[in-house]
N, C-alpha and C. Protein backbone atom coordinates (compact mmCIF):
# COMPACT_ATOMS: atom_id res chain seq x y z
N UNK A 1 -33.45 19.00 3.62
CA UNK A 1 -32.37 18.44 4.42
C UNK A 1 -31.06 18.56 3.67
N UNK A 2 -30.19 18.49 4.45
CA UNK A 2 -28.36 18.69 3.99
C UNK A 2 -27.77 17.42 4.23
N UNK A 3 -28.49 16.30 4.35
CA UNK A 3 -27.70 15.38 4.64
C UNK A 3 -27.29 14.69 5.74
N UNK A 4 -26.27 14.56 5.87
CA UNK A 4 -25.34 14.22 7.40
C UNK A 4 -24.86 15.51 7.57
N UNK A 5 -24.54 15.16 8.79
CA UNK A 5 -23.70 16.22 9.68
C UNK A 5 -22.04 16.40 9.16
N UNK A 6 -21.46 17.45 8.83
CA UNK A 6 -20.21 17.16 8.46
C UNK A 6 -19.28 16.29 9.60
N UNK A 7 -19.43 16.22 10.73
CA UNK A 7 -18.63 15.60 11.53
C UNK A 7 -18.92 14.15 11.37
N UNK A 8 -20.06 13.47 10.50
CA UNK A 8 -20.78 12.14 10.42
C UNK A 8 -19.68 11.78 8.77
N UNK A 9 -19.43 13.01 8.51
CA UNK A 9 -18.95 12.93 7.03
C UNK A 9 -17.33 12.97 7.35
N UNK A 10 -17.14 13.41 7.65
CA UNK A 10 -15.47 13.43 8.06
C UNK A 10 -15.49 12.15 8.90
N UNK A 11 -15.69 11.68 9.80
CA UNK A 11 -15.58 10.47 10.49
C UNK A 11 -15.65 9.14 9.54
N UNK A 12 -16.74 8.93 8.58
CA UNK A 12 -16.77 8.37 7.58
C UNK A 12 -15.82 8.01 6.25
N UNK A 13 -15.64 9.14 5.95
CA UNK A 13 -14.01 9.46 4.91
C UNK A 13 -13.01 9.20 6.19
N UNK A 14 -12.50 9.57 7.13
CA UNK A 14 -11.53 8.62 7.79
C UNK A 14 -11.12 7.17 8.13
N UNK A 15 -12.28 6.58 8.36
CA UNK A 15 -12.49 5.16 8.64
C UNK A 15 -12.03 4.81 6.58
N UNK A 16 -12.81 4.94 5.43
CA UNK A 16 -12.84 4.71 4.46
C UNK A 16 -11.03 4.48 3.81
N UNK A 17 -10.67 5.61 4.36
CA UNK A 17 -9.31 5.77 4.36
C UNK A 17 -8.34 4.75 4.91
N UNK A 18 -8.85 5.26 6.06
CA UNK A 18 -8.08 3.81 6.95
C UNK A 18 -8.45 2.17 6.54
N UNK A 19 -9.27 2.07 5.74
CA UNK A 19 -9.85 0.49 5.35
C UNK A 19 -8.73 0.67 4.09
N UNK A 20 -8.64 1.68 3.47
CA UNK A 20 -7.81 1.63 1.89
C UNK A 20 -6.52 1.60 1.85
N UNK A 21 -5.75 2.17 3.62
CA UNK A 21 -4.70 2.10 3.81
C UNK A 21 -3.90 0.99 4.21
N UNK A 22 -5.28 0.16 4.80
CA UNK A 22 -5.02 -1.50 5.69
C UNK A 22 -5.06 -2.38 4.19
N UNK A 23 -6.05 -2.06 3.10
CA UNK A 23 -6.20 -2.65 1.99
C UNK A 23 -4.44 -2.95 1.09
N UNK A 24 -3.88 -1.64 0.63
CA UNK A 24 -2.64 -1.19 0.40
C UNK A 24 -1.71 -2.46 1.29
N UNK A 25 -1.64 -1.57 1.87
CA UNK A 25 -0.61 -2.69 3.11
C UNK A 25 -0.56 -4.16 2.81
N UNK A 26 -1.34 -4.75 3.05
CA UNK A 26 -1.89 -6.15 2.69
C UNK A 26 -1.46 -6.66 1.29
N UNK A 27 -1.72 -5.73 0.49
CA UNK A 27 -1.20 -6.05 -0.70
C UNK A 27 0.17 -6.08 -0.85
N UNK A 28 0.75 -5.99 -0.31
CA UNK A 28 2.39 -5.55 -0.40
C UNK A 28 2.79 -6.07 0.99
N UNK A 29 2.23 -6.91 1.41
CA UNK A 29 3.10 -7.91 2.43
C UNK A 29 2.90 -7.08 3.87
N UNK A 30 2.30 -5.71 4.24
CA UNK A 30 2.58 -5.56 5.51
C UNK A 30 1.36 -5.47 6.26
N UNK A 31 1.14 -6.50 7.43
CA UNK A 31 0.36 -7.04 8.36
C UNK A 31 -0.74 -5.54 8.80
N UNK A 32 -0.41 -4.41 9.35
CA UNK A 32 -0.81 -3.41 9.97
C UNK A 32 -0.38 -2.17 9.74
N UNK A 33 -0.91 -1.10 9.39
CA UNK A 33 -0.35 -0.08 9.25
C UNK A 33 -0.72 0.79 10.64
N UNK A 34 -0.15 1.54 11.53
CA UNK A 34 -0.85 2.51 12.14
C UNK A 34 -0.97 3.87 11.11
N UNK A 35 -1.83 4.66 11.58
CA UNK A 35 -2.17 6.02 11.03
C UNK A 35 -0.79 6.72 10.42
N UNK A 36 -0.08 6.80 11.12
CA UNK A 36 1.20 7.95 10.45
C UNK A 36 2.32 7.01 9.68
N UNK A 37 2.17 5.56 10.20
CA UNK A 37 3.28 4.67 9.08
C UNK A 37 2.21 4.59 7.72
N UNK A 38 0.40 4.62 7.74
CA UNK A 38 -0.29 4.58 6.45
C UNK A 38 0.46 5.51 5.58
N UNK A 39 0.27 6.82 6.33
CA UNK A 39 0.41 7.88 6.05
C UNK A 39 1.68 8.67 5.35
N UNK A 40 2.57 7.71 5.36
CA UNK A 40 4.22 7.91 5.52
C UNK A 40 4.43 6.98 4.30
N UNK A 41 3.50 5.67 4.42
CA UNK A 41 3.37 4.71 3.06
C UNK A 41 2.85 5.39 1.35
N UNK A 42 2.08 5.97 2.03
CA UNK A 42 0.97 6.96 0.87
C UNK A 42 2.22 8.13 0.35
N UNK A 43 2.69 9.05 0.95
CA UNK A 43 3.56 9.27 0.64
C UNK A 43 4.93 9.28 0.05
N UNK A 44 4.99 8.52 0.06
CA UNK A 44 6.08 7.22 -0.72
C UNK A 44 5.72 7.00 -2.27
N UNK A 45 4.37 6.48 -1.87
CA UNK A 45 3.56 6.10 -2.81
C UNK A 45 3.73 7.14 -3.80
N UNK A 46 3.32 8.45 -3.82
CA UNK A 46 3.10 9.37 -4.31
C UNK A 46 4.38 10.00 -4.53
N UNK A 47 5.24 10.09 -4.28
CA UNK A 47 7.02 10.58 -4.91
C UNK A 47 7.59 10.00 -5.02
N UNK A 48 6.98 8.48 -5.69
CA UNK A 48 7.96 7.45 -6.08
C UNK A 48 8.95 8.09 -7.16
N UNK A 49 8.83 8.71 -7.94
CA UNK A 49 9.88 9.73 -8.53
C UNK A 49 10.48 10.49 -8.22
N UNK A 50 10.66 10.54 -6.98
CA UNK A 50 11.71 11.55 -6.36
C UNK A 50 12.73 10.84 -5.14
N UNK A 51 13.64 11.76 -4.67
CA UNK A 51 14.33 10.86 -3.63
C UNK A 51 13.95 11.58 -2.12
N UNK A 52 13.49 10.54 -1.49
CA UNK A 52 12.95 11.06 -0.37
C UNK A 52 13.61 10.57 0.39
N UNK A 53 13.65 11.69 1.57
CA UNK A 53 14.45 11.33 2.99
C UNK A 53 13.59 11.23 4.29
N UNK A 54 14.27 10.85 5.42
CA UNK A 54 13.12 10.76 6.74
C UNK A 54 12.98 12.51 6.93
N UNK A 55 13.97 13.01 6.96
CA UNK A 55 13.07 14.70 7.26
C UNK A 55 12.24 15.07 6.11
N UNK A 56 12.04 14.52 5.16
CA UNK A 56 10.94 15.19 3.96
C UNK A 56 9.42 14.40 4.39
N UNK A 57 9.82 13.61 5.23
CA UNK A 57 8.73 12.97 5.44
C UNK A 57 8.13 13.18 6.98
N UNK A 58 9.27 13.37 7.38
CA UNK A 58 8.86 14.16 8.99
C UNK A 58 8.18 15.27 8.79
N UNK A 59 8.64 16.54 7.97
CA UNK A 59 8.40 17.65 7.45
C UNK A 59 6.80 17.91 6.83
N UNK A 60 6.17 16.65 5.87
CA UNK A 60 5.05 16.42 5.43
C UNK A 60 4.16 16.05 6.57
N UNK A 61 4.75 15.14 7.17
CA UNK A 61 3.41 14.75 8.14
C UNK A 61 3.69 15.43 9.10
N UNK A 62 4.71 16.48 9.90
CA UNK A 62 4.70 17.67 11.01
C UNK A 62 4.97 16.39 12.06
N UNK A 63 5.87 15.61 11.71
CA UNK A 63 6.15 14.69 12.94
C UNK A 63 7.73 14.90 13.19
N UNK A 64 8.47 14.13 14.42
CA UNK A 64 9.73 14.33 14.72
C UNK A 64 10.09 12.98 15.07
N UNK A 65 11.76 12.63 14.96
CA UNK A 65 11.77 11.08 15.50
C UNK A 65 12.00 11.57 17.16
């Protein structure tokens, strides 16, 4: 046997994610994250040494206002 199904495995690491992103949040005062504000948080997170703007971040996650 191979296990799970990769789609059992990807579904799994998403949810995991999303518990670590609601975890984050919480810690730092904010009630709810949806998916692309997690996502936009994590990012942040990660170029806290740099100066980031809303199009560098639009640009990363392929979103638009």
């Amino acid at each position: 046997m191979h296990g799970k199904d990769p789609f059992s495995e990807f579904r799994e690491f998403i949810n995991t994610m999303e518990s670590r992103v609601q975890e984050l949040g919480k810690a730092h005062g904010v009630e709810h994250l949806a998916g692309p504000q997690g996502f936009a948080v994590k990012y942040l997170s990660d170029n806290q040494d740099k100066e980031i703007f809303i199009k560098d971040i639009e640009k990363r996650l392929c979103i638009s206002k």
